[in-house]
N, C-alpha and C. Protein backbone atom coordinates (compact mmCIF):
# COMPACT_ATOMS: atom_id res chain seq x y z
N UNK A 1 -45.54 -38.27 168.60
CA UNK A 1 -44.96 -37.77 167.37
C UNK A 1 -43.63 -37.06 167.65
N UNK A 2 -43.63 -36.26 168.36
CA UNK A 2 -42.31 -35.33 169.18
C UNK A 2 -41.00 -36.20 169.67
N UNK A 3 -41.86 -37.38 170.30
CA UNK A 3 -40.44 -38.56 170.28
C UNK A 3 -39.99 -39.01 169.45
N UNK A 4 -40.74 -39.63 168.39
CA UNK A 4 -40.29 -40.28 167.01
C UNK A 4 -39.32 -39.31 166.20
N UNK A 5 -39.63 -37.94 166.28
CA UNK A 5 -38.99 -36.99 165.67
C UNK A 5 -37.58 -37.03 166.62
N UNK A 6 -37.62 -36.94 167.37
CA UNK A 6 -36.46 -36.28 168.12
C UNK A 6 -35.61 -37.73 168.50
N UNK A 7 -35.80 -39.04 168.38
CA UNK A 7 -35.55 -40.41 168.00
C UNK A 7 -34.60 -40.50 166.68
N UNK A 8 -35.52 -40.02 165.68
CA UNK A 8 -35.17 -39.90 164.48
C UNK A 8 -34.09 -38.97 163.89
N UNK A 9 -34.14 -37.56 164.50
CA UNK A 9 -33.01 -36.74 164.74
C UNK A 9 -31.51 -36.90 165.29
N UNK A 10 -31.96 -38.15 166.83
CA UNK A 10 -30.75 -38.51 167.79
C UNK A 10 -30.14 -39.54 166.64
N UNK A 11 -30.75 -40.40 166.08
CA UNK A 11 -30.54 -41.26 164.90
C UNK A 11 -29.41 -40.96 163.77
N UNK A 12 -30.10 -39.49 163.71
CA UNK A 12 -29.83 -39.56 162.16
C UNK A 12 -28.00 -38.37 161.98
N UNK A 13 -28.53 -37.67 163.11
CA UNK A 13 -27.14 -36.41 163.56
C UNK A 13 -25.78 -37.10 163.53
N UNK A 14 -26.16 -38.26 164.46
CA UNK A 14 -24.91 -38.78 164.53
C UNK A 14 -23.72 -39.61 163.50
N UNK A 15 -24.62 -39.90 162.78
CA UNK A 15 -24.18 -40.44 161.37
C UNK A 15 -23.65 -39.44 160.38
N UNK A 16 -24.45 -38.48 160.36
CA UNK A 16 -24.19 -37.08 159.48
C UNK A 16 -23.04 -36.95 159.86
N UNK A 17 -22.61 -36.63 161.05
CA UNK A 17 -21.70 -36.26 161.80
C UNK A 17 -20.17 -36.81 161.23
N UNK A 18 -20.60 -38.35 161.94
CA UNK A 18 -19.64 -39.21 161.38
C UNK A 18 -18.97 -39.33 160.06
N UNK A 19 -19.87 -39.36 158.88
CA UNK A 19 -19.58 -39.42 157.40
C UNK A 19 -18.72 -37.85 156.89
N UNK A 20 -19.28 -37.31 157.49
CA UNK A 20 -18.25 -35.52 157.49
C UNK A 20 -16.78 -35.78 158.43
N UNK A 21 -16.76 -36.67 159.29
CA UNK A 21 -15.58 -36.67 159.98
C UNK A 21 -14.51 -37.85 159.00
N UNK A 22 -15.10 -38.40 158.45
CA UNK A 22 -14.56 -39.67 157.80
C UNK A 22 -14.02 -39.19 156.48
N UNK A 23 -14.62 -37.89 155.59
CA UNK A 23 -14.65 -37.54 154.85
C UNK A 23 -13.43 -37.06 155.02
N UNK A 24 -12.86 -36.09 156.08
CA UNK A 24 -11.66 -35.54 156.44
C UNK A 24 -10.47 -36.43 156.33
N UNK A 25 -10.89 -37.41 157.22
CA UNK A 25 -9.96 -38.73 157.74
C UNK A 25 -9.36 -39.53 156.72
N UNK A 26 -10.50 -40.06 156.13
CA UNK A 26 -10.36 -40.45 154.95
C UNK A 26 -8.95 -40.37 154.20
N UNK A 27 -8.93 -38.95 153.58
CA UNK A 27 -7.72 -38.31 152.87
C UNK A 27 -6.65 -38.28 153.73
N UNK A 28 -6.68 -38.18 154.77
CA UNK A 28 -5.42 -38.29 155.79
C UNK A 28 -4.70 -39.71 155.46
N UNK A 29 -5.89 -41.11 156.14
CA UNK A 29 -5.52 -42.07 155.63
C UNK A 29 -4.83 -42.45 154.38
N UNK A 30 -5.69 -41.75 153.28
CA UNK A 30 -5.51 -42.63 151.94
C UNK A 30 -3.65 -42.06 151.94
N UNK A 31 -3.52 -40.38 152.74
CA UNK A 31 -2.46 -39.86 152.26
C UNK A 31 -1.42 -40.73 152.54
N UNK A 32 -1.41 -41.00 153.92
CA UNK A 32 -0.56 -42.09 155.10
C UNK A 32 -0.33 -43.24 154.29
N UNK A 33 -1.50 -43.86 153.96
CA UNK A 33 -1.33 -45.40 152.84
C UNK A 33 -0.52 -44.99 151.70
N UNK A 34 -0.71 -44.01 151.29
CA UNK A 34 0.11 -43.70 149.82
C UNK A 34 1.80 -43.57 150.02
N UNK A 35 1.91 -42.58 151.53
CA UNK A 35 3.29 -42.59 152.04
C UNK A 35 4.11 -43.70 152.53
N UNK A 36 3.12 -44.91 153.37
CA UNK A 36 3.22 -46.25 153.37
C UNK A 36 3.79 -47.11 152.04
N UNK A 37 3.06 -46.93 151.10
CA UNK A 37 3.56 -47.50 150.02
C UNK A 37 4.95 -46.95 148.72
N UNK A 38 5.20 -45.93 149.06
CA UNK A 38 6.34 -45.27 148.77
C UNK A 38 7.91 -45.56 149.44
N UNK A 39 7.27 -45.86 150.80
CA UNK A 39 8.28 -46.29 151.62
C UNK A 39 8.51 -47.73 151.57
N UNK A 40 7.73 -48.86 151.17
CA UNK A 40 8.23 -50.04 150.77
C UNK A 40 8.56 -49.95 149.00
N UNK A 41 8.40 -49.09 148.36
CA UNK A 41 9.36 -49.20 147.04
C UNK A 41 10.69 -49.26 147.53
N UNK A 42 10.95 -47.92 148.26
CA UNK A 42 12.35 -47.45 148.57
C UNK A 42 13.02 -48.64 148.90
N UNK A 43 12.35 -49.33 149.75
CA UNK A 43 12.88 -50.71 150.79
C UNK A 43 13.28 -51.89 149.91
N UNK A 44 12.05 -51.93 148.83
CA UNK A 44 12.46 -53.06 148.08
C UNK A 44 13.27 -52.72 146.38
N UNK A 45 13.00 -51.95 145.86
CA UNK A 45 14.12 -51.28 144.83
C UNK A 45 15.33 -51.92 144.43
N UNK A 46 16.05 -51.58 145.72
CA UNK A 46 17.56 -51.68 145.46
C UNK A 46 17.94 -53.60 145.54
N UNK A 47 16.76 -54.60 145.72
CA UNK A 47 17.31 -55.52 145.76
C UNK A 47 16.78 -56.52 144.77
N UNK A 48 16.15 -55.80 143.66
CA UNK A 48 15.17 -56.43 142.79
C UNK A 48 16.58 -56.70 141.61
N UNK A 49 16.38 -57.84 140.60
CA UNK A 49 17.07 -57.69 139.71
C UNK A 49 17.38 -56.47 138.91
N UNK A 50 18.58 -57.14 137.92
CA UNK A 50 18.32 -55.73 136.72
C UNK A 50 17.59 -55.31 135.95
N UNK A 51 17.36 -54.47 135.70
CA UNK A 51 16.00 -53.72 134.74
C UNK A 51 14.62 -54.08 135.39
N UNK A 52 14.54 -54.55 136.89
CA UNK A 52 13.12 -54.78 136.98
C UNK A 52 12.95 -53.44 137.90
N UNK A 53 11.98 -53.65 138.55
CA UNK A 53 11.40 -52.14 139.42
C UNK A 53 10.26 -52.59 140.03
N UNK A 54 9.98 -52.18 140.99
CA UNK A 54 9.01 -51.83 141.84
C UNK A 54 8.29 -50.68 142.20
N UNK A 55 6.63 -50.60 141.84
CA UNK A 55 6.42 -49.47 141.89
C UNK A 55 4.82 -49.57 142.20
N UNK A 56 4.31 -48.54 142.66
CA UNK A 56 2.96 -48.43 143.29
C UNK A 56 1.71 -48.61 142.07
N UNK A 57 0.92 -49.41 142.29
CA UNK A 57 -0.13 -49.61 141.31
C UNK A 57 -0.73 -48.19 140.91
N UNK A 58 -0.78 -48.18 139.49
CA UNK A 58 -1.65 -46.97 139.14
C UNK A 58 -3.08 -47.10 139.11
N UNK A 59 -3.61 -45.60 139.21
CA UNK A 59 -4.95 -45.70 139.49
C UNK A 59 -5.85 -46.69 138.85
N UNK A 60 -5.82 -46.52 137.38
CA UNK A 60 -6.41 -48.03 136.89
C UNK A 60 -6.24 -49.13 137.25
N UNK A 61 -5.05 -49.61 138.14
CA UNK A 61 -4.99 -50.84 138.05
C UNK A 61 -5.61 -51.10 139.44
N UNK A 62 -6.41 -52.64 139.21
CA UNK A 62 -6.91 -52.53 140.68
C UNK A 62 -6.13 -53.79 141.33
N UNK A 63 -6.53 -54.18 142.29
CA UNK A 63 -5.63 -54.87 143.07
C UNK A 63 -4.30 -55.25 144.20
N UNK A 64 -3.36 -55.39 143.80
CA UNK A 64 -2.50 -54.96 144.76
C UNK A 64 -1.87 -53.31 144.99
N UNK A 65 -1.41 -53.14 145.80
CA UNK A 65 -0.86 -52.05 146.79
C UNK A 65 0.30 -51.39 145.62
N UNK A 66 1.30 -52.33 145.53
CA UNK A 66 2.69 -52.22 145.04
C UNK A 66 3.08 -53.75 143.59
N UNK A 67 3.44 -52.88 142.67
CA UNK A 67 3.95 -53.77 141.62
C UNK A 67 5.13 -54.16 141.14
N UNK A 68 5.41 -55.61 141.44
CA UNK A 68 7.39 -55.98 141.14
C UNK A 68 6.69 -56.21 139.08
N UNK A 69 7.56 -55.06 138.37
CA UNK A 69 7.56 -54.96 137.09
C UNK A 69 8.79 -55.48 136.61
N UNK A 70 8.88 -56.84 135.15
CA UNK A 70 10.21 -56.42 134.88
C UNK A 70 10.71 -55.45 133.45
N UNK A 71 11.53 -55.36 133.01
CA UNK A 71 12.05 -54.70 132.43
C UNK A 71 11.37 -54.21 131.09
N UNK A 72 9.90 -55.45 130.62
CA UNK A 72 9.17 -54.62 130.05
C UNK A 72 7.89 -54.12 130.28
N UNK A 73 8.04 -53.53 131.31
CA UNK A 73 7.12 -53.19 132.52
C UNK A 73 6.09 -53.71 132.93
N UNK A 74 5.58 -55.44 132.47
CA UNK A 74 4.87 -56.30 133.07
C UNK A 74 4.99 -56.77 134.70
N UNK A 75 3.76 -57.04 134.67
CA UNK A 75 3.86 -57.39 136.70
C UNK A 75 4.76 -58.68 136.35
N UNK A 76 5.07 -59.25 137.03
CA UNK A 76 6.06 -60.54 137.11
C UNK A 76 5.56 -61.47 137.47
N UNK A 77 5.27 -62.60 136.87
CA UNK A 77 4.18 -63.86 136.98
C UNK A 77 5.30 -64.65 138.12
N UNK A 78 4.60 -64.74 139.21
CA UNK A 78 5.34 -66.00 140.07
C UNK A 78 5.90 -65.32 141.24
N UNK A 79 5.57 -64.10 140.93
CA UNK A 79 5.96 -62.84 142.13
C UNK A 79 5.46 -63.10 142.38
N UNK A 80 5.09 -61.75 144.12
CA UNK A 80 4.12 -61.72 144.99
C UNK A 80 3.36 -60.68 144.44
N UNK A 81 2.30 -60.53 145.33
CA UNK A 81 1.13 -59.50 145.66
C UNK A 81 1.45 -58.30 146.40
N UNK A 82 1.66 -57.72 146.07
CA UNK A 82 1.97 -57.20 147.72
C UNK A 82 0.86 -55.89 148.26
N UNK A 83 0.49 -56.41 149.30
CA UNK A 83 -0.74 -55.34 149.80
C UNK A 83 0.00 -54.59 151.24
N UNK A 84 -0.32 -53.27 150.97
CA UNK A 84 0.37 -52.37 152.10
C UNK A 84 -0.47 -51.79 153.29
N UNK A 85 -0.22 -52.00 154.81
CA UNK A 85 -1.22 -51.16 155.22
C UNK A 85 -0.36 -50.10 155.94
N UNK A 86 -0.51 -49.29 156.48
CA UNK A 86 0.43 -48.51 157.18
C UNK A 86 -0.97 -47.63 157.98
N UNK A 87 -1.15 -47.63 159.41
CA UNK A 87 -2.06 -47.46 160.35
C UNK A 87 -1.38 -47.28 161.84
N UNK A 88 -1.40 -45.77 162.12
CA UNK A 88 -1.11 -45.38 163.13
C UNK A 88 -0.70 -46.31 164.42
N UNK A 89 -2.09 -46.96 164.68
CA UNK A 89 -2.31 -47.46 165.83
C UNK A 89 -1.74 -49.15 165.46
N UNK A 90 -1.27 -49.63 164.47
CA UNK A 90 -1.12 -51.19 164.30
C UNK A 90 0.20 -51.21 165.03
N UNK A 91 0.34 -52.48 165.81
CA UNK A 91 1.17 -53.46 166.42
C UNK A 91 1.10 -54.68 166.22
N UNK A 92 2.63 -55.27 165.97
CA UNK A 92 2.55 -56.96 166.40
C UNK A 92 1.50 -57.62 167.17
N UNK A 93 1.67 -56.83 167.67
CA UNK A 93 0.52 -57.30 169.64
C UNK A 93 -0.69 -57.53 168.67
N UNK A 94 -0.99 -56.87 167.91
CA UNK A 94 -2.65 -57.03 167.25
C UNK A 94 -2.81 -58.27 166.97
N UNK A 95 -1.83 -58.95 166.21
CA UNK A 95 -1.66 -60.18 165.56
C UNK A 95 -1.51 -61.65 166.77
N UNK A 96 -0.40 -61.41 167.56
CA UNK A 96 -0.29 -62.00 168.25
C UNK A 96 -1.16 -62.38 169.43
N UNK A 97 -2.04 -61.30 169.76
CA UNK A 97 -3.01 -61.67 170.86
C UNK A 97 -4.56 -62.31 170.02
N UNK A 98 -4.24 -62.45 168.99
CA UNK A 98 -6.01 -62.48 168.21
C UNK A 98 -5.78 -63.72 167.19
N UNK A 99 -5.16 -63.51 165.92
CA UNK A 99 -5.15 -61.77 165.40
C UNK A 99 -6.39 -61.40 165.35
N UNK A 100 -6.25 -60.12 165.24
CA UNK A 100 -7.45 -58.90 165.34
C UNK A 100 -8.57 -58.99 164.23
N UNK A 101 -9.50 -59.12 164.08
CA UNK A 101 -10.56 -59.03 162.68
C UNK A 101 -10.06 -57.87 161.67
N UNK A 102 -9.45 -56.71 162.28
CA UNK A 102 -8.91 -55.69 160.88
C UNK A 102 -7.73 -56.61 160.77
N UNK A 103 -6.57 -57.18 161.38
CA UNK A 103 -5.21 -58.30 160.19
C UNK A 103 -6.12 -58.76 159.38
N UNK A 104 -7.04 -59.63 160.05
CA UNK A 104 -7.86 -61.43 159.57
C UNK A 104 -8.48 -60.11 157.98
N UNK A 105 -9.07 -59.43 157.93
CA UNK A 105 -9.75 -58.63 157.21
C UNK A 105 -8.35 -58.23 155.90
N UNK A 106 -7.15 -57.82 155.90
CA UNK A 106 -6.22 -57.56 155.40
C UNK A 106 -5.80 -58.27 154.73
N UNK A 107 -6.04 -59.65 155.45
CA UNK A 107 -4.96 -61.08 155.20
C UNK A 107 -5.97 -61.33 153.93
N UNK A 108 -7.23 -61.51 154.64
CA UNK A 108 -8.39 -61.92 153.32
C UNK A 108 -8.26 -61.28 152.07
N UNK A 109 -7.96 -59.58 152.33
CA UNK A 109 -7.98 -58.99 150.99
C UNK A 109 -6.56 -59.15 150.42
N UNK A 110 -5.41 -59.14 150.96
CA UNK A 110 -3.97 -60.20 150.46
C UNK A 110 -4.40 -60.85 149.36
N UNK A 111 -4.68 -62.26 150.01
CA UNK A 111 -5.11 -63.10 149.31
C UNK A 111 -6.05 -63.16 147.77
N UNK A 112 -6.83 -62.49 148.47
CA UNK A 112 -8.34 -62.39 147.11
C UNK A 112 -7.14 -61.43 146.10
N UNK A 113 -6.66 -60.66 146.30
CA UNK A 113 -6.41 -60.21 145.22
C UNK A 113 -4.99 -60.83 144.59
N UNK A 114 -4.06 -61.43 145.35
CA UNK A 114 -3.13 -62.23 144.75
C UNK A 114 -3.70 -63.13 144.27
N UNK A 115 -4.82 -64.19 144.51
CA UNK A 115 -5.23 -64.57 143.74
C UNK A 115 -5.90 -64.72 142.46
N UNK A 116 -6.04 -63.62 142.42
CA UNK A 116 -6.93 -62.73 140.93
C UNK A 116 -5.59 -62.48 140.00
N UNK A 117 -4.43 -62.12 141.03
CA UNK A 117 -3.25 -62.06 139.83
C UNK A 117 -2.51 -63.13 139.59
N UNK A 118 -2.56 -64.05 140.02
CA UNK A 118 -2.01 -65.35 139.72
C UNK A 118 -0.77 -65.06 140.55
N UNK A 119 -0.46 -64.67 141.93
CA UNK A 119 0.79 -64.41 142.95
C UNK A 119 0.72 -64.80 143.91
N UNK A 120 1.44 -64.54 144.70
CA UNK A 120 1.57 -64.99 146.39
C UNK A 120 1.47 -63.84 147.05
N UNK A 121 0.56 -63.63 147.87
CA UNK A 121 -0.07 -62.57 148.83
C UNK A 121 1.55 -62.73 150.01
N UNK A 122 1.62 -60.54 150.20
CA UNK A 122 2.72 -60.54 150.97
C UNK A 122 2.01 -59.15 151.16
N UNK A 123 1.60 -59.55 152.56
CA UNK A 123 0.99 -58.07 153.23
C UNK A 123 2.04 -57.42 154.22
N UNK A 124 2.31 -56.18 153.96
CA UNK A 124 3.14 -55.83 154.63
C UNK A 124 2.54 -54.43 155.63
N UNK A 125 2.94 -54.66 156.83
CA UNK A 125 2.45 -53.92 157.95
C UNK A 125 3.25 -52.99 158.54
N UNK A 126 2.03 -51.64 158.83
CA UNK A 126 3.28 -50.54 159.79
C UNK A 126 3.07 -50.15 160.88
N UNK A 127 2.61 -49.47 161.46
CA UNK A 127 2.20 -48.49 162.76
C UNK A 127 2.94 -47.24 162.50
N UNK A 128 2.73 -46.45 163.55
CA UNK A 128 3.99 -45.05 163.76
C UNK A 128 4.62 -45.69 164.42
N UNK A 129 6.10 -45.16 164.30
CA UNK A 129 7.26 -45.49 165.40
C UNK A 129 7.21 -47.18 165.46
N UNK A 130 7.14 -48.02 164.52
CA UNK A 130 7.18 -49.36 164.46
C UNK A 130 8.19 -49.91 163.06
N UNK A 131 8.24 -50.98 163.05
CA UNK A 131 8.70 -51.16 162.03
C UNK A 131 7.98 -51.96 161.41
N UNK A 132 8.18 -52.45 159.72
CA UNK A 132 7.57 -53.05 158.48
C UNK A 132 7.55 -54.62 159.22
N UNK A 133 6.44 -54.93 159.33
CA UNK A 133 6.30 -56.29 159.28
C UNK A 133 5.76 -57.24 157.94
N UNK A 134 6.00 -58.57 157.11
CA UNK A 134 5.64 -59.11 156.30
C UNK A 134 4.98 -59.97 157.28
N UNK A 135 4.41 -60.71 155.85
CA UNK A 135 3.03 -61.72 156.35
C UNK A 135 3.15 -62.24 155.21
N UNK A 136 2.96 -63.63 154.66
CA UNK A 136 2.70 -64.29 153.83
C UNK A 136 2.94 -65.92 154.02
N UNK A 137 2.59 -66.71 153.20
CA UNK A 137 2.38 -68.42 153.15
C UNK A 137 3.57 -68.38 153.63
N UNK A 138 5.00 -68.16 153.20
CA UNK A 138 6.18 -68.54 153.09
C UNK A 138 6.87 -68.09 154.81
N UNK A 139 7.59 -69.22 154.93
CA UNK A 139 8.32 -69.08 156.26
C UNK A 139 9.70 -68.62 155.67
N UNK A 140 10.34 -67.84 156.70
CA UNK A 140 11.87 -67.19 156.87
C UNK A 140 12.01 -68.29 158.36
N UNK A 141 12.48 -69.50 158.42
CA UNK A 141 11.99 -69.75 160.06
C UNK A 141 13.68 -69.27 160.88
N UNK A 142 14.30 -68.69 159.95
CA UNK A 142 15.75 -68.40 160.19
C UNK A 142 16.27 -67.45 160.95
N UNK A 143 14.64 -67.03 160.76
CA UNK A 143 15.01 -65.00 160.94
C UNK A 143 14.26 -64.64 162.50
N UNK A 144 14.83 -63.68 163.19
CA UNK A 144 14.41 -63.92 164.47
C UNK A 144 14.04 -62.19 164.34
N UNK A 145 12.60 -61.48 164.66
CA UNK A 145 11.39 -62.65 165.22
C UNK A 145 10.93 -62.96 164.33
N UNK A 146 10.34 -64.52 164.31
CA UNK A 146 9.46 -65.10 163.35
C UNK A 146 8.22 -65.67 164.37
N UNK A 147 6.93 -65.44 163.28
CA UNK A 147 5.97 -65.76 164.03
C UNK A 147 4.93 -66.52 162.76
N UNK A 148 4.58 -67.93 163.32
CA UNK A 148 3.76 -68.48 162.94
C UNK A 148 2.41 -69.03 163.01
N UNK A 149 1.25 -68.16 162.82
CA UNK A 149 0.03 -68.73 162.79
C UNK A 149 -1.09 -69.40 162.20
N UNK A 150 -1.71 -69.99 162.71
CA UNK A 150 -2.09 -71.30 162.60
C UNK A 150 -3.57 -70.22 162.44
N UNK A 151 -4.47 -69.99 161.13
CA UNK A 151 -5.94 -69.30 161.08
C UNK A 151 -7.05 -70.50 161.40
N UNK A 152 -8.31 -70.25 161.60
CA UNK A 152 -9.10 -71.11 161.72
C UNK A 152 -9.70 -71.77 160.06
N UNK A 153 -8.83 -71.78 159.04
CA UNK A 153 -9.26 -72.18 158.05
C UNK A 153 -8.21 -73.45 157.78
N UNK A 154 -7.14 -73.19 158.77
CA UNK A 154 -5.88 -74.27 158.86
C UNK A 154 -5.11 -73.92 157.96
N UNK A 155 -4.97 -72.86 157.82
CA UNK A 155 -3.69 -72.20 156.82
C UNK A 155 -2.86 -71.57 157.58
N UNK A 156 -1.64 -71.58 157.16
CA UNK A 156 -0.78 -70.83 158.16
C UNK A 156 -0.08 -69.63 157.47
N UNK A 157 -0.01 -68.74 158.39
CA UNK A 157 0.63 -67.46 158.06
C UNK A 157 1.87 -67.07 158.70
N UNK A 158 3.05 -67.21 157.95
CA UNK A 158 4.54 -66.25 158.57
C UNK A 158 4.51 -64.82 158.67
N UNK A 159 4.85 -64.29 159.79
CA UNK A 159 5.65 -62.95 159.79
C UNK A 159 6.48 -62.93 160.30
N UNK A 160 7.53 -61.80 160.12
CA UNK A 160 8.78 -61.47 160.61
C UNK A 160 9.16 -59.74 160.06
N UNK A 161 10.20 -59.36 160.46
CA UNK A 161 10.30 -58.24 159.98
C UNK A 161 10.95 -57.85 158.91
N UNK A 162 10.09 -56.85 158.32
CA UNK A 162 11.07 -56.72 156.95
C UNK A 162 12.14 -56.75 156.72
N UNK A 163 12.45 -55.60 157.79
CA UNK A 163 13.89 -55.73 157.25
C UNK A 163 15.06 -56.86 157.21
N UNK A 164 14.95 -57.58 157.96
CA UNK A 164 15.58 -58.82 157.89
C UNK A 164 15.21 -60.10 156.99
N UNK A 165 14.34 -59.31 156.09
CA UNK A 165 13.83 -60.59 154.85
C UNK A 165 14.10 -60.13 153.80
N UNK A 166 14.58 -58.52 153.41
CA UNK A 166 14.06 -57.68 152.53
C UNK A 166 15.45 -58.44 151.48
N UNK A 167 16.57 -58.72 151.83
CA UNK A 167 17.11 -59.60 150.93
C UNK A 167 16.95 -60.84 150.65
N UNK A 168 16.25 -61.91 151.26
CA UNK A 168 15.61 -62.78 150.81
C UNK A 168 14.46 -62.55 149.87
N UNK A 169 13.54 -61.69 149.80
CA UNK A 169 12.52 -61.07 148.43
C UNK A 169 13.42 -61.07 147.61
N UNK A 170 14.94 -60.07 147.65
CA UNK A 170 15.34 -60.16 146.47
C UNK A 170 16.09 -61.01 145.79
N UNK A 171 16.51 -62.19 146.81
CA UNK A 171 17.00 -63.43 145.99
C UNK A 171 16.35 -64.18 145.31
N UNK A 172 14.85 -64.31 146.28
CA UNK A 172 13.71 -65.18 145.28
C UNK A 172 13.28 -64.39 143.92
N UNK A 173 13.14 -62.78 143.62
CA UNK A 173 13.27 -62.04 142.91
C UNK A 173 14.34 -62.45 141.77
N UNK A 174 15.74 -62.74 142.13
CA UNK A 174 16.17 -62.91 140.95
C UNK A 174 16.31 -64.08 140.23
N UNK A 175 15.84 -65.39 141.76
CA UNK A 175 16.08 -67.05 140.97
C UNK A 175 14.46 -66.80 139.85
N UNK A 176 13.69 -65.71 140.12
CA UNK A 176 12.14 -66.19 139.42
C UNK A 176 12.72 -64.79 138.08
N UNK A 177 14.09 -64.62 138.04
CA UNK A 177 14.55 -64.22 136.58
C UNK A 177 14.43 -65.08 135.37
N UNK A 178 15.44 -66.10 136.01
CA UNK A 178 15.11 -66.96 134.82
C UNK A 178 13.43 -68.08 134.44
N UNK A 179 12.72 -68.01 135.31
CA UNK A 179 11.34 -68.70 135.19
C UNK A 179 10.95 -67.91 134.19
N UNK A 180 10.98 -66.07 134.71
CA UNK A 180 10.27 -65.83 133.63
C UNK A 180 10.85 -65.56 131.72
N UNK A 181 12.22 -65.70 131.88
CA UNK A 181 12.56 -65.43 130.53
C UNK A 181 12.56 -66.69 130.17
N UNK A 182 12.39 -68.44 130.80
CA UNK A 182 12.04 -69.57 130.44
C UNK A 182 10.47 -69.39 129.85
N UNK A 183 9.75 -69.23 130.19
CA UNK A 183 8.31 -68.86 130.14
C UNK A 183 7.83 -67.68 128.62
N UNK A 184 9.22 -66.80 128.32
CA UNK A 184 8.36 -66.12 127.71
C UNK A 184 9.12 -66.76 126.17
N UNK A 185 10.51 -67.74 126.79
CA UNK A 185 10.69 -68.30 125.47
C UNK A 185 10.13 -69.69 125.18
N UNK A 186 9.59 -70.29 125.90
CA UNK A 186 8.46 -71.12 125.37
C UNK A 186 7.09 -70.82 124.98
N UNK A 187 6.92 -69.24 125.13
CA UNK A 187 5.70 -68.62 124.26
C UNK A 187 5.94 -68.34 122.87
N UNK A 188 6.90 -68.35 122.48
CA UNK A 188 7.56 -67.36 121.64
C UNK A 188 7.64 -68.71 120.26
């Protein structure tokens, strides 16, 4: 009986433990992700058309990270998704030697939720002391470094670094100007 108890104790402490440490962490994280995603507005902002904007999903809304809005503050059909992670410890290297089950895990939730919005998943990655990496279907194969992988579902994924794409977002940004004012005058 004395073992089962003290089994059950070694069991159970350590978890307690854990969920109180996570609890802390947690908010650190969510804070870091929130500062993460503030810092790719800034990045992408200045290259979005006129009157559109970019801005961090509000609490109601679920799904992506960051929202390209245009001017009447709708998400923008034909945009991307864009999901943010920003994590101390992330490197290229993660991707490149694996990728790692937390990318493969990222990439999945990318996706699932650009797909729920009718967009193109564009996960964008940080570390400390690193810089913004993108990820998405679409190749830059222009831009050096570019890296292309091949997942075991046979889909392929581009990255490269932001900053050397961050004006290409905003050119495709403004040719998908006129799609959408084509689009809202054939609703009309």
């Amino acid at each position: 009986m004395v073992e089962q108890v003290v089994g059950l104790v070694s069991a159970v402490v350590p978890a307690v433990v854990r969920a109180v440490q996570e609890g802390r962490v947690g908010k650190a994280s969510r804070d870091k992700g929130a500062r993460g995603e503030r810092e790719l507005v800034r990045m992408l902002r200045p290259v979005l058309p006129e009157g559109w904007t970019v801005r961090r999903a509000l609490p109601y809304e679920h799904g992506d990270d960051i929202r390209v809005v245009d001017e009447l503050g709708q998400a923008v059909p034909g945009s991307w998704s864009i999901e943010c992670k920003r994590y101390a410890d992330f490197s290229v290297g993660e991707v490149l030697r694996g990728p790692s089950r937390r990318w493969l895990d990222w990439w999945s939730q990318a996706n699932r939720q650009a797909d729920h919005a009718g967009r193109a998943p564009l996960l964008c990655t940080r570390g400390d002391r690193r810089p913004w990496w993108c990820w998405s279907r679409h190749a830059h194969p222009f831009t050096v470094p570019h890296i292309e992988l091949r997942l075991a579902d046979g889909s392929t994924v581009c990255g490269t670094l932001l900053a050397h794409v961050v004006e290409d977002i905003g050119h495709r940004m403004h040719t998908t100007v006129e799609e959408v004012h084509a689009l809202r005058e054939g609703a009309e």
